[in-house]
C-alpha atoms as a PDB file:
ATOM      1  CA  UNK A   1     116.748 141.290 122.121  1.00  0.00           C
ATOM      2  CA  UNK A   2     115.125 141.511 118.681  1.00  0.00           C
ATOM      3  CA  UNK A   3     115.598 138.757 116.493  1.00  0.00           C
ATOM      4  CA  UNK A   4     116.245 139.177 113.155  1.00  0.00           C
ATOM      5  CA  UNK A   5     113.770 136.179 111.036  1.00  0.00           C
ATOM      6  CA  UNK A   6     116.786 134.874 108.224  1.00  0.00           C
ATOM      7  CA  UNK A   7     115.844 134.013 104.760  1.00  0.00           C
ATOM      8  CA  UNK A   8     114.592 130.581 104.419  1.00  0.00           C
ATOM      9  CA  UNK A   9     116.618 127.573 104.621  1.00  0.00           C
ATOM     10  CA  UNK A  10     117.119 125.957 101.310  1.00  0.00           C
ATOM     11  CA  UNK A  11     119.186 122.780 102.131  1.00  0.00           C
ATOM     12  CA  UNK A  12     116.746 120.617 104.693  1.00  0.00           C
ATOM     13  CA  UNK A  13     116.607 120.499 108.401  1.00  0.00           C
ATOM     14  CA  UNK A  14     118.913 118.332 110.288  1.00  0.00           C
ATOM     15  CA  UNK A  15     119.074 117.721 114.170  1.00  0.00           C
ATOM     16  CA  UNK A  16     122.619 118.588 114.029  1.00  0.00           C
ATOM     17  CA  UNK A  17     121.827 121.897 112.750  1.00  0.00           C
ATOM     18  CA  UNK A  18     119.513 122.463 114.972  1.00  0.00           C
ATOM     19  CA  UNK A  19     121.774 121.602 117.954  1.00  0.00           C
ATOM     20  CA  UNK A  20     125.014 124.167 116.121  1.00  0.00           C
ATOM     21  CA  UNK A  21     122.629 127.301 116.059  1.00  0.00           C
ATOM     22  CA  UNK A  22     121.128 126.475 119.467  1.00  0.00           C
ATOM     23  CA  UNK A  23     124.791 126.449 120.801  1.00  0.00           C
ATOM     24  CA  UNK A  24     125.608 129.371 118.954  1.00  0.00           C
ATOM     25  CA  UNK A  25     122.455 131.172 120.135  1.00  0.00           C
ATOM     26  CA  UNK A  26     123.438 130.351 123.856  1.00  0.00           C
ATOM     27  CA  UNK A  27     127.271 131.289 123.132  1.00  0.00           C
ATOM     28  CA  UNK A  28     126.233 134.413 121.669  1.00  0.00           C
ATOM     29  CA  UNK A  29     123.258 135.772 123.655  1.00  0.00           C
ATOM     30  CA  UNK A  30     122.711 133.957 126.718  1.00  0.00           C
ATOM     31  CA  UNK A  31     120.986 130.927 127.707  1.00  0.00           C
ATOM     32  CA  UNK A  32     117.769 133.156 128.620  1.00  0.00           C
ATOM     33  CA  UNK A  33     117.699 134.359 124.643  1.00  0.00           C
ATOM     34  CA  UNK A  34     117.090 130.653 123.558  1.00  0.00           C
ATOM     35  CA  UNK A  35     113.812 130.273 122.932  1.00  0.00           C
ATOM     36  CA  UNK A  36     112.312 128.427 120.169  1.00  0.00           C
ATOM     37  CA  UNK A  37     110.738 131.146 118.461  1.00  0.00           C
ATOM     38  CA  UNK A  38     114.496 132.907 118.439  1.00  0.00           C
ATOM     39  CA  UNK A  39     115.840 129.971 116.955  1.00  0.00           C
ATOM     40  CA  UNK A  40     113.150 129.077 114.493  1.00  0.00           C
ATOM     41  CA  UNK A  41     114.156 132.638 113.282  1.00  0.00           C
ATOM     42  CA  UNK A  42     117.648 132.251 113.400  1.00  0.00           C
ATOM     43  CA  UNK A  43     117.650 128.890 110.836  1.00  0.00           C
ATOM     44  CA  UNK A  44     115.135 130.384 108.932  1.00  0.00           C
ATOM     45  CA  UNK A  45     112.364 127.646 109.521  1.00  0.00           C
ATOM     46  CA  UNK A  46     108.951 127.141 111.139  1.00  0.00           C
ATOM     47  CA  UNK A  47     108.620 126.620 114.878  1.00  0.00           C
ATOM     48  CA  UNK A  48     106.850 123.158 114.339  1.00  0.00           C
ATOM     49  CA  UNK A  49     110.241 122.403 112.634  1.00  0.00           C
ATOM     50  CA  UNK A  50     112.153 122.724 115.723  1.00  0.00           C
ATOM     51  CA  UNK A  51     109.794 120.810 118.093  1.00  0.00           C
ATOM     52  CA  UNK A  52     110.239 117.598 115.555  1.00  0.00           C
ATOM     53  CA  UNK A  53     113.405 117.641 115.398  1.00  0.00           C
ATOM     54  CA  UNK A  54     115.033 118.036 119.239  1.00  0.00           C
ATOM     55  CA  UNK A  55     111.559 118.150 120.949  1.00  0.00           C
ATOM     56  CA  UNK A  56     110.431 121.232 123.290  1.00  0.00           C
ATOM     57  CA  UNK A  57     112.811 123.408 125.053  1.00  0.00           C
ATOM     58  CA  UNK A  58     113.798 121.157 127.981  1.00  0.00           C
ATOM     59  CA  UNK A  59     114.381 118.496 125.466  1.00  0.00           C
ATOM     60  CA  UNK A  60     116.439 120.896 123.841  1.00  0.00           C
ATOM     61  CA  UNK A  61     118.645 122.078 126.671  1.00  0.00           C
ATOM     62  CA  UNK A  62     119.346 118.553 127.855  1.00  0.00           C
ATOM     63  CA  UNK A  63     120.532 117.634 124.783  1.00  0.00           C
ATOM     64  CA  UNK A  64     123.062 120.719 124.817  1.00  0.00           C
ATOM     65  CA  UNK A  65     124.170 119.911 128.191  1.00  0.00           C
ATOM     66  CA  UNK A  66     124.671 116.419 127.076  1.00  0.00           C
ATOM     67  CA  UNK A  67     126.923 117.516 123.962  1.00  0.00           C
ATOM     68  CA  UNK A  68     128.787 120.012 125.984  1.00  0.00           C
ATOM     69  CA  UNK A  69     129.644 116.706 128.212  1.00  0.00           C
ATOM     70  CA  UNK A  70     130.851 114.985 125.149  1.00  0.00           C
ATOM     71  CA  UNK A  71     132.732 117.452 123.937  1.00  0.00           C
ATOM     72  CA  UNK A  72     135.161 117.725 126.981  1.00  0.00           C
ATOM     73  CA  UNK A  73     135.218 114.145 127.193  1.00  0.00           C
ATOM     74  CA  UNK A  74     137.398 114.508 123.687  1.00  0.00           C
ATOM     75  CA  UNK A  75     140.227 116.332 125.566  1.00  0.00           C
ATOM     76  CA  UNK A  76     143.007 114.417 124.418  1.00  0.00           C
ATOM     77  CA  UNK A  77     146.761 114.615 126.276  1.00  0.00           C
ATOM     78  CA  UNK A  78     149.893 115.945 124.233  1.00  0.00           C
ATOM     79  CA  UNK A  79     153.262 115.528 124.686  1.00  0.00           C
ATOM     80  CA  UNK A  80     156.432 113.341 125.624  1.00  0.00           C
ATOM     81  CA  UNK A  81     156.484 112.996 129.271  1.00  0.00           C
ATOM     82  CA  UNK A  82     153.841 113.005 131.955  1.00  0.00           C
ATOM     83  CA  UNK A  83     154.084 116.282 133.352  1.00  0.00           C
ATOM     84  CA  UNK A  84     154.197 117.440 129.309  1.00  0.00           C
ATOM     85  CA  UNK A  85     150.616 115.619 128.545  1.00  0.00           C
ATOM     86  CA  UNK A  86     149.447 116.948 131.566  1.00  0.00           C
ATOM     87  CA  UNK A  87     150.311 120.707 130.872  1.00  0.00           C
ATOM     88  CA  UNK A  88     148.725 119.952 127.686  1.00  0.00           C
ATOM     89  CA  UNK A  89     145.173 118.436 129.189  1.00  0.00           C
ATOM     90  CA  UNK A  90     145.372 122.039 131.622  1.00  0.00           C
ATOM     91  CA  UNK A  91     145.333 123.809 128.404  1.00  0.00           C
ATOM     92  CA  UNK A  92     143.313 122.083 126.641  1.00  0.00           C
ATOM     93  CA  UNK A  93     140.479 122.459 129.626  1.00  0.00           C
ATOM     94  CA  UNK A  94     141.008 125.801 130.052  1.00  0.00           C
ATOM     95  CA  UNK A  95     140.538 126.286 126.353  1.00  0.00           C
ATOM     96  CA  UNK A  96     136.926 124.635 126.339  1.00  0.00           C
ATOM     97  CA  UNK A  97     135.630 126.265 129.618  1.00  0.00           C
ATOM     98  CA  UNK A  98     136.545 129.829 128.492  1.00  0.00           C
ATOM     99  CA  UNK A  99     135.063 128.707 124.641  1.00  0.00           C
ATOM    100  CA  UNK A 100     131.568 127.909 125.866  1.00  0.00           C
ATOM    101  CA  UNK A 101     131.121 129.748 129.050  1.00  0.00           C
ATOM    102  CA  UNK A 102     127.395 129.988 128.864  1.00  0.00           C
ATOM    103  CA  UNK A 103     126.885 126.095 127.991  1.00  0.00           C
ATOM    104  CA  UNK A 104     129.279 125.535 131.018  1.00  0.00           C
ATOM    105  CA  UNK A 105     127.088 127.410 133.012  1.00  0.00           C
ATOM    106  CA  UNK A 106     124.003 125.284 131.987  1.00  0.00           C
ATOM    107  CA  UNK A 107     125.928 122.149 132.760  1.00  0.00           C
ATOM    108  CA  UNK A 108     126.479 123.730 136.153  1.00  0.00           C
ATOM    109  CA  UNK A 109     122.923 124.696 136.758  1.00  0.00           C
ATOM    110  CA  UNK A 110     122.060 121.201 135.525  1.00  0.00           C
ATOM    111  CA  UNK A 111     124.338 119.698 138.456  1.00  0.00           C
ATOM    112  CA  UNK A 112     126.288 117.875 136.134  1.00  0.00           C
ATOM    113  CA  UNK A 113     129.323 119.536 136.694  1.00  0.00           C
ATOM    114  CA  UNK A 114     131.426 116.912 138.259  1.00  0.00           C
ATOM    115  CA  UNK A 115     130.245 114.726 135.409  1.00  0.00           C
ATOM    116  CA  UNK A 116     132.107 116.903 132.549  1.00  0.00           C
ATOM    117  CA  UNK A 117     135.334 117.224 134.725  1.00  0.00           C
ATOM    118  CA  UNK A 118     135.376 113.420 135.076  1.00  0.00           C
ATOM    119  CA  UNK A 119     137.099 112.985 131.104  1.00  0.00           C
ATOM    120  CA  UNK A 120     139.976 115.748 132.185  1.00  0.00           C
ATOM    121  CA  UNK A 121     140.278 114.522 135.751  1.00  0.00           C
ATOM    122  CA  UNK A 122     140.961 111.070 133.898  1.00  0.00           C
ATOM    123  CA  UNK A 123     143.542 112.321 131.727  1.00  0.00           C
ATOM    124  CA  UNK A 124     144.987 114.136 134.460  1.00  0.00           C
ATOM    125  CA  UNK A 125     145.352 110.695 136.656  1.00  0.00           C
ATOM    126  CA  UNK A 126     146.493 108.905 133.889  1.00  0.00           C
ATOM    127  CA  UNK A 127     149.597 110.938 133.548  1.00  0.00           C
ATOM    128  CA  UNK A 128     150.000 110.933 136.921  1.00  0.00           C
ATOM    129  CA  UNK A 129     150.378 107.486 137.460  1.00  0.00           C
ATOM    130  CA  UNK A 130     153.030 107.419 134.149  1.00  0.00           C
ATOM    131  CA  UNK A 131     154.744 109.787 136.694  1.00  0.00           C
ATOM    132  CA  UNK A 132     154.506 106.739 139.870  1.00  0.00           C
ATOM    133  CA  UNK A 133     152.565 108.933 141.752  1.00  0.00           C
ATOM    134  CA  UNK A 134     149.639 106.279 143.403  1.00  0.00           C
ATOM    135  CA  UNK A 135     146.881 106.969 146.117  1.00  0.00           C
ATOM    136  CA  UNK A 136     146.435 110.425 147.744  1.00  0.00           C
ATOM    137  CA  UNK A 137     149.690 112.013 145.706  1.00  0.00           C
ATOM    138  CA  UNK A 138     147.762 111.248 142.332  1.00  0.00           C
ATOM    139  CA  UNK A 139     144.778 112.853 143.353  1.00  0.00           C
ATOM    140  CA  UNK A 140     146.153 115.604 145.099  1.00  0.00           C
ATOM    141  CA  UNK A 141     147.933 116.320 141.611  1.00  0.00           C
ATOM    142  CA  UNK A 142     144.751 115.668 139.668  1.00  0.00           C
ATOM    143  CA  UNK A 143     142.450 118.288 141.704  1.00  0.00           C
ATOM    144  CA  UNK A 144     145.267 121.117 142.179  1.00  0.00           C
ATOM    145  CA  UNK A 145     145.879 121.176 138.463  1.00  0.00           C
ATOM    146  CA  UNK A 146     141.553 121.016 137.950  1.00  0.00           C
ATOM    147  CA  UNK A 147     141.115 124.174 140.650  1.00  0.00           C
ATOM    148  CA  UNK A 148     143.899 125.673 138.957  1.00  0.00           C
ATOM    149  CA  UNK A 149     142.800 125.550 135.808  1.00  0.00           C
ATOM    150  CA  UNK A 150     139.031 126.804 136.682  1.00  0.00           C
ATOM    151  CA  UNK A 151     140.186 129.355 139.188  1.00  0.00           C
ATOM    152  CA  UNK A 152     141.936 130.869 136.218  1.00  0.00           C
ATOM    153  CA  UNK A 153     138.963 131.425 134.235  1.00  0.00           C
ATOM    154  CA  UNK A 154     136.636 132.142 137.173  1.00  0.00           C
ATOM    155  CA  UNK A 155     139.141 135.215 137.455  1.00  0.00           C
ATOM    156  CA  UNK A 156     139.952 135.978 134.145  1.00  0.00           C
ATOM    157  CA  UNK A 157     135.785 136.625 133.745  1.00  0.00           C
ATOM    158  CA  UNK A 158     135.891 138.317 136.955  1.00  0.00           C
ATOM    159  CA  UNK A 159     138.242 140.748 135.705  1.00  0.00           C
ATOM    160  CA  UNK A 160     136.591 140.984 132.189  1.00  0.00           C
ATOM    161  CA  UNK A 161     133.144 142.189 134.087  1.00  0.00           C
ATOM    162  CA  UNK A 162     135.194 144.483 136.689  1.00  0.00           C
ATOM    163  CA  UNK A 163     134.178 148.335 136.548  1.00  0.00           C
ATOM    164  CA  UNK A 164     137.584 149.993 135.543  1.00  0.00           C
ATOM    165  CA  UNK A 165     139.817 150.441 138.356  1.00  0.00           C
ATOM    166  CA  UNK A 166     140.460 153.569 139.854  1.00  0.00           C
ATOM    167  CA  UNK A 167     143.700 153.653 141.065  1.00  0.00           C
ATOM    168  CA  UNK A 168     144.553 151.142 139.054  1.00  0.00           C
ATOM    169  CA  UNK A 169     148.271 149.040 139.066  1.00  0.00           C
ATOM    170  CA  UNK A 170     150.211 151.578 136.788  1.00  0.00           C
ATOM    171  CA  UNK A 171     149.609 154.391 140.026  1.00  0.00           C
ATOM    172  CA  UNK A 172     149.930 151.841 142.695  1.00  0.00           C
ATOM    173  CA  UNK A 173     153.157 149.960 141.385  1.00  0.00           C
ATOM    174  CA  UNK A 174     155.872 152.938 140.944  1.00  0.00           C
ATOM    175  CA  UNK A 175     159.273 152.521 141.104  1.00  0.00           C
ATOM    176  CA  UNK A 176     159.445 155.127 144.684  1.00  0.00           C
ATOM    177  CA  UNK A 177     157.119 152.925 146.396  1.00  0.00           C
ATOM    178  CA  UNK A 178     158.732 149.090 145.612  1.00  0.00           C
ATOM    179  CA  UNK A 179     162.431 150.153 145.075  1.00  0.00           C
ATOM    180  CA  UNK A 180     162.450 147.674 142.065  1.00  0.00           C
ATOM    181  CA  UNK A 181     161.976 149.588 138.508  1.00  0.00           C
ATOM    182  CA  UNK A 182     161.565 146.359 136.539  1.00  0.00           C
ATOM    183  CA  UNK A 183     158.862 144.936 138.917  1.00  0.00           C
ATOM    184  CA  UNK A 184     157.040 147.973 139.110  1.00  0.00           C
ATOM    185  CA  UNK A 185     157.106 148.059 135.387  1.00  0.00           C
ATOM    186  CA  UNK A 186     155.635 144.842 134.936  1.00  0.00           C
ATOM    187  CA  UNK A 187     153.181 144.690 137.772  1.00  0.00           C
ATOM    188  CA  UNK A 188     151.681 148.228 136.207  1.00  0.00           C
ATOM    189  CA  UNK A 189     151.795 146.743 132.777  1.00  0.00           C
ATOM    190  CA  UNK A 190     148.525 145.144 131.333  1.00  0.00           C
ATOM    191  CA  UNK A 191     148.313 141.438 132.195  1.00  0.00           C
ATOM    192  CA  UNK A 192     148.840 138.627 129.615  1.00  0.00           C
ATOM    193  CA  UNK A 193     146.499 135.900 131.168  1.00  0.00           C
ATOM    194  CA  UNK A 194     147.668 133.370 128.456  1.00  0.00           C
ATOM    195  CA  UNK A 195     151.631 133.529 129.442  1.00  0.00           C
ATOM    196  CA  UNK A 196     150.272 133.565 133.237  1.00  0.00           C
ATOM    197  CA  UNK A 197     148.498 130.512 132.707  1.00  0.00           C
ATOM    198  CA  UNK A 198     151.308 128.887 131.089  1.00  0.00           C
ATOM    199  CA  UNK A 199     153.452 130.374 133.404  1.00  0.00           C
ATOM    200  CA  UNK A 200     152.041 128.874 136.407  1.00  0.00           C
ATOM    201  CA  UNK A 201     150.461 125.647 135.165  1.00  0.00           C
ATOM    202  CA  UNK A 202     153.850 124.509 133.936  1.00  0.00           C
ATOM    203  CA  UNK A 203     154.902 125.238 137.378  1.00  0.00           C
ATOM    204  CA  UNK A 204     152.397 123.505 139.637  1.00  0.00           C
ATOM    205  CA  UNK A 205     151.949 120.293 137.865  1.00  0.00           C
ATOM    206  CA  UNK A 206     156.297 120.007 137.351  1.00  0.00           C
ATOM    207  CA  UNK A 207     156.425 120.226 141.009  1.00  0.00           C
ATOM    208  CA  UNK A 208     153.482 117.893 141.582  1.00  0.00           C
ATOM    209  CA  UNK A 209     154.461 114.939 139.195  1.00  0.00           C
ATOM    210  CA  UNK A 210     158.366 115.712 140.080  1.00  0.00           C
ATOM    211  CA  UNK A 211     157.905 113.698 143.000  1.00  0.00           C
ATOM    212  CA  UNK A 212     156.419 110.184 141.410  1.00  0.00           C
ATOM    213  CA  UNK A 213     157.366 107.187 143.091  1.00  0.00           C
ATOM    214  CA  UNK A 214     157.941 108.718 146.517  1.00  0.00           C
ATOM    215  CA  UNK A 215     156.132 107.675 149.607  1.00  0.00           C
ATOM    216  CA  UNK A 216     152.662 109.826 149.978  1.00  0.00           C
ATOM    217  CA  UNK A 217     152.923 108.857 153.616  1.00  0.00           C
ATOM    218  CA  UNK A 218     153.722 112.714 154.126  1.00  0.00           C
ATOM    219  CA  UNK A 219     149.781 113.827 153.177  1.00  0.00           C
ATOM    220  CA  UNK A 220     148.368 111.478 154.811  1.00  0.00           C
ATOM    221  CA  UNK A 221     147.424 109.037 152.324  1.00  0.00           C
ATOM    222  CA  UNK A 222     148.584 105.427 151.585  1.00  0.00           C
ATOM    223  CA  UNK A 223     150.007 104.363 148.605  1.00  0.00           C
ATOM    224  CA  UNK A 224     147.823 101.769 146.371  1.00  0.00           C
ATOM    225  CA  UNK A 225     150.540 101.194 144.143  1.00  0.00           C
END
């Protein structure tokens, strides 16, 4: 992609600024378009400029890996009951992985994954215990609401890179071939990801943290409480 050199910078240099375009580069191009050149041009500055301030490129991409970490360690719970705060931390997730989904994929490739889930996944357990649920019950509740919040976007951008569909729902789902008009309807209407989110976040983790304080003697697991 050709790069288009911006007029020079006339405030100075700062690390920080440095870090914002690189993470705007990657958000908007790919991590494969960051290259120092391509982001000397995008601040307007020399190449030697970027190298002093955030090193070479390695340098560089650790250190956005590093910030991505930090920022979803800042996911902070909402709400006035357990299974409220925990909705919100779902959201809240979901909002961050679909807001940087090349970064996320550098984390990935940088097998640091588990370490940026760790800040939600301690949210998450947090609010579970305020519900009583201890031991194998917690986590359970903790990694169903985690896979249900990625498996959301994992589909959502599986759906946003999908050829168009040919049939697609409006000529499968007809009233003659499900007997039910309204279900038909909405089944061949577009889908609303956000109100299916909501939809089915809200339900999972109300049935998960519904049950605090009961025995988790029925999955297996022993209580620690």
């Amino acid at each position: 992609m050709a790069t288009t050199r911006r007029a020079p910078r006339e405030s100075p240099l700062t690390r920080d600024a440095v870090l914002d375009a690189a993470a705007a580069l990657v958000r908007r191009d790919g991590v494969a378009a960051l290259t120092m050149r391509a982001l000397a041009a995008e601040l307007g500055t020399a190449v030697t400029a970027i190298y002093w301030h955030v090193g070479n490129r390695e340098a560089l991409l650790d250190e956005l890996v590093a910030r991505t970490v930090r920022e979803l360690g800042m996911i902070r719970a909402r709400g006035r009951t357990p299974a409220e705060r925990a909705e919100s931390i779902a959201h809240a997730l979901r909002r961050e992985l679909l807001g940087h989904p090349h970064l996320i994929a550098l984390v990935h490739e940088r097998g640091l994954t588990e370490l940026m889930m760790l800040p939600a996944q301690r949210a998450l357990a947090e609010e579970a215990h305020a519900a009583g649920l201890r031991g194998q019950r917690a986590a359970e509740a903790v990694r169903a609401v985690q896979v249900q919040v990625i498996g959301h976007v994992l589909v959502g951008r599986a759906r946003e890179r999908a050829p168009e569909q040919r049939p697609g729902e409006p000529e499968l789902w007809t009233p003659e071939a499900t007997g039910d008009p309204g279900l038909a309807a909405a089944l061949a209407a577009p889908l609303d990801e956000d109100a299916l989110f909501t939809l089915s976040v809200r339900a999972l983790v109300r049935s998960l943290w519904a049950g605090g304080g009961a025995s988790d003697a029925g999955t297996g697991g022993t209580s620690d409480a």
